[in-house]
Protein backbone atom coordinates (compact mmCIF):
# COMPACT_ATOMS: atom_id res chain seq x y z
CA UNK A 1 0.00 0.00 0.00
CA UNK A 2 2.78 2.26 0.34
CA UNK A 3 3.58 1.81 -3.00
CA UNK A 4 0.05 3.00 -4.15
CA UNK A 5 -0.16 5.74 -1.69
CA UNK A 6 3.37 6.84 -2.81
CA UNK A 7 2.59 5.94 -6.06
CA UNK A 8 -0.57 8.01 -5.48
CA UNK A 9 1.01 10.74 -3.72
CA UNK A 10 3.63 11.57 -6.44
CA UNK A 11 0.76 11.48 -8.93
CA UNK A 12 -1.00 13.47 -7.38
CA UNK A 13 1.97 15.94 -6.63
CA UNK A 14 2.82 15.16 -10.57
CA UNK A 15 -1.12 16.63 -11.27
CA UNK A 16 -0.31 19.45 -8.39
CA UNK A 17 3.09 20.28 -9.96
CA UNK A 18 1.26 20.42 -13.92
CA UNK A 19 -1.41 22.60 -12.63
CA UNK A 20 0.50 25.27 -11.10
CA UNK A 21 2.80 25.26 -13.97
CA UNK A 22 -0.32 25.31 -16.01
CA UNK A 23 -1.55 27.88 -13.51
CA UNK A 24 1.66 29.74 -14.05
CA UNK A 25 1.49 29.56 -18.04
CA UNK A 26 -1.88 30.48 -18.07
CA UNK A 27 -1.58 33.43 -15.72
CA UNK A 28 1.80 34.26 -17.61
CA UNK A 29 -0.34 34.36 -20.75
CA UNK A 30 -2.89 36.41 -19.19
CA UNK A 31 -0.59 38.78 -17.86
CA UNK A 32 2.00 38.93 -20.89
CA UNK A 33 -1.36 39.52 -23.37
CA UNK A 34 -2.81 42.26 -20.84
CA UNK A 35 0.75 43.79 -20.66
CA UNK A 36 0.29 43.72 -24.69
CA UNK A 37 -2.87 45.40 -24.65
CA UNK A 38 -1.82 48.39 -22.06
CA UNK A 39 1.59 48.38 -24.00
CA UNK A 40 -0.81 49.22 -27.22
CA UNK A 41 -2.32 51.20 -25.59
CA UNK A 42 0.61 53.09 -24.02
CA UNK A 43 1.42 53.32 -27.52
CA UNK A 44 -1.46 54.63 -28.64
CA UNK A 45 -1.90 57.17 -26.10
CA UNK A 46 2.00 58.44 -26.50
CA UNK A 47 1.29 58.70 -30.13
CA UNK A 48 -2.01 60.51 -29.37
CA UNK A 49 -0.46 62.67 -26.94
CA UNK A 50 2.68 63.38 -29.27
CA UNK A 51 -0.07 64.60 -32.10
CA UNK A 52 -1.45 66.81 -29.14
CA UNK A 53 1.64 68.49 -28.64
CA UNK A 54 2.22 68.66 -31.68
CA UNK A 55 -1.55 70.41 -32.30
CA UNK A 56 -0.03 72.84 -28.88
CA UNK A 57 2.41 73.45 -30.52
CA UNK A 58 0.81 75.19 -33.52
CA UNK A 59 -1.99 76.58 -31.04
CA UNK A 60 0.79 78.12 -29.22
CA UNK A 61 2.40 79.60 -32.05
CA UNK A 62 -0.96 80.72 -33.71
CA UNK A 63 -1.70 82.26 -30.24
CA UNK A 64 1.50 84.24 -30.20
CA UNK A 65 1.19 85.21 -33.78
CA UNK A 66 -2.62 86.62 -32.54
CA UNK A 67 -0.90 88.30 -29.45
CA UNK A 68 1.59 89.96 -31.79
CA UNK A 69 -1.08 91.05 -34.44
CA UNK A 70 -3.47 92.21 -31.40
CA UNK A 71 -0.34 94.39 -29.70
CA UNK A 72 0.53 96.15 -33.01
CA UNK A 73 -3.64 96.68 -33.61
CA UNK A 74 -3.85 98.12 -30.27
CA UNK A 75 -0.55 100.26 -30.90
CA UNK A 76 -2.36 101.46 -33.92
CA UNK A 77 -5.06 102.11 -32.41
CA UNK A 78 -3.35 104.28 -29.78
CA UNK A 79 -1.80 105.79 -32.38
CA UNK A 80 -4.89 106.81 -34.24
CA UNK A 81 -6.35 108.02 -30.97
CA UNK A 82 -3.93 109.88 -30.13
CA UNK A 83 -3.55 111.71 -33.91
CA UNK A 84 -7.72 111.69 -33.25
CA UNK A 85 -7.34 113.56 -29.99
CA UNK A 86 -4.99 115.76 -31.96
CA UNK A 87 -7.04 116.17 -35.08
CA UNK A 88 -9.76 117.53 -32.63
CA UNK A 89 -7.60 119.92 -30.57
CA UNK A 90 -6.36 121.73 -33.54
CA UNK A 91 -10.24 121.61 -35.10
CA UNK A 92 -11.34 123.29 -31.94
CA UNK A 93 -8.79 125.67 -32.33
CA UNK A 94 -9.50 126.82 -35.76
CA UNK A 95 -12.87 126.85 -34.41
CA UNK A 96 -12.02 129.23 -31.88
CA UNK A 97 -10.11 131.26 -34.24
CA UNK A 98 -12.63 131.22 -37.16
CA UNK A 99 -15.39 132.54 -34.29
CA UNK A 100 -12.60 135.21 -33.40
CA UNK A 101 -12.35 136.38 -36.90
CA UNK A 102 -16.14 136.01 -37.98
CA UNK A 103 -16.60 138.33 -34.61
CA UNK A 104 -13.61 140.93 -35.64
CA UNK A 105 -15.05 140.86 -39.32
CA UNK A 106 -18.58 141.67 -38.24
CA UNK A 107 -17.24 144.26 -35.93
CA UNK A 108 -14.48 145.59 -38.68
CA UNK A 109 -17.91 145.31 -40.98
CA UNK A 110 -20.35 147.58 -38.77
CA UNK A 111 -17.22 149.61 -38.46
CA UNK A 112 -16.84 150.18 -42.05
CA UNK A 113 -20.67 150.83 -42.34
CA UNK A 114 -20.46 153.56 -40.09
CA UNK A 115 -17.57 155.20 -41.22
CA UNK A 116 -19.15 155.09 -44.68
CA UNK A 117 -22.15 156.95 -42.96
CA UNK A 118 -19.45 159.46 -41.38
CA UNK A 119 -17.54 159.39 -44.62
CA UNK A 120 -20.80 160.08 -46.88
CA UNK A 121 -22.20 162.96 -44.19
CA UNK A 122 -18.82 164.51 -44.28
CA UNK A 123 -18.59 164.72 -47.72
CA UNK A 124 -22.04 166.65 -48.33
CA UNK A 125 -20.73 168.91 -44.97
CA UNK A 126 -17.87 169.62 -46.92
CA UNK A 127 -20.34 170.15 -50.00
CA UNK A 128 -22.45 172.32 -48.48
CA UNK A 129 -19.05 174.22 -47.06
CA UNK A 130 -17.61 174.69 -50.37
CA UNK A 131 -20.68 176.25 -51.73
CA UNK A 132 -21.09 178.80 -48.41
CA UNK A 133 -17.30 179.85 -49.49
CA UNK A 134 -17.96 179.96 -53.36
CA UNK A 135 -21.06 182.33 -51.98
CA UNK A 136 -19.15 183.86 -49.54
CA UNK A 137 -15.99 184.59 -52.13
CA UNK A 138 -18.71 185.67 -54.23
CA UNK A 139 -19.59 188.07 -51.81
CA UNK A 140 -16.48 188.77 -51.14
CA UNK A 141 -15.69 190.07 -54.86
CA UNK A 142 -18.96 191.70 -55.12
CA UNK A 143 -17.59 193.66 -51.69
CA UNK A 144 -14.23 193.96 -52.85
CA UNK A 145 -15.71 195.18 -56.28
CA UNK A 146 -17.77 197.69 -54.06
CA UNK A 147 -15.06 199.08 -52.17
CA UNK A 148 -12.75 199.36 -55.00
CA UNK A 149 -15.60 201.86 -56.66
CA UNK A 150 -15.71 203.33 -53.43
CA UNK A 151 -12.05 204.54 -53.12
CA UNK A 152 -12.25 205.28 -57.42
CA UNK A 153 -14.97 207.80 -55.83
CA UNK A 154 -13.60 208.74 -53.20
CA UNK A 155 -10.52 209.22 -55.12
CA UNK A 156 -11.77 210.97 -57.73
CA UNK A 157 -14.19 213.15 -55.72
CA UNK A 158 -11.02 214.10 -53.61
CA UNK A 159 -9.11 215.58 -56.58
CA UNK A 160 -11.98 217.54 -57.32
CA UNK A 161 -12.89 219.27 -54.66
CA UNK A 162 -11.12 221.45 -52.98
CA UNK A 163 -9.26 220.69 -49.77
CA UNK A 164 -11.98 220.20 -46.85
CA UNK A 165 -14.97 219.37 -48.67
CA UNK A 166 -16.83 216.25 -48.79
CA UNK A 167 -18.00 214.66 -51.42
């Protein structure tokens, strides 16, 4: 009987011994095929996440690229606001100064329209003056004619009468 149980025994240690080794191949199997897969995968994802960098990448750079383009806009813009502010000083100036002159013109204009006035009631004053003197010389000669008669009389009265009479 000890030659059945041992015979039994290392049988059944012989069907032990295969079924951990096939135990151990199988779960080698298992594990060597899962470690497959998630290798394939790790692949997979690596190559995923190398196109996604890659994709970063070019976001990155367009991003930059739309920084740059949105820093020289917004120096233009600052540009053209300030040249705007500008524009809009010196058109408030010539504003000013085209009200100043309109004023001085209307002023220089009523001015003008009154001196005319003066100028044009001077001018028949000095009318009216030049024909009182042309009267008045008139006069004058008339007078001056009168006198000179006067003394011819006189004159010619005196050398004929004698000394102390009147003519």
């Amino acid at each position: 009987m000890a030659t059945y149980l041992g015979r039994n025994v290392n049988l059944a240690l012989l069907v032990i011994i295969i079924g951990v080794v096939v135990a151990l191949v199988g779960t080698t199997v298992f594990f060597q095929r899962g470690l497959q897969n998630r290798t394939q995968e790790y692949q997979t994802t690596a190559g995923s996440l190398s196109e996604c960098n890659v994709a970063l990448a070019n976001y990155e750079s367009s991003l930059n690229q739309a920084q740059q383009k949105v820093n020289e806009t917004t120096q233009d813009i600052r540009k053209y606001d300030q040249l705007y502010e500008q524009k809009t000083s010196e058109l408030k100036d010539t504003q000013d100064q085209l009200s100043s002159t309109q004023k001085q013109l209307t002023f220089e204009q009523l001015q003008k329209a009154k001196f005319q006035q003066f100028y044009e009631s001077m001018l028949q004053v000095n009318l009216q003056l030049n024909q009182t003197v042309a009267y008045q010389a008139s006069q004058i000669n008339g007078l001056n004619s009168q006198i000179s008669d006067l003394n011819d009389r006189v004159s010619a009265c005196r050398n004929k009468l004698p000394v102390g009479q009147i003519c």
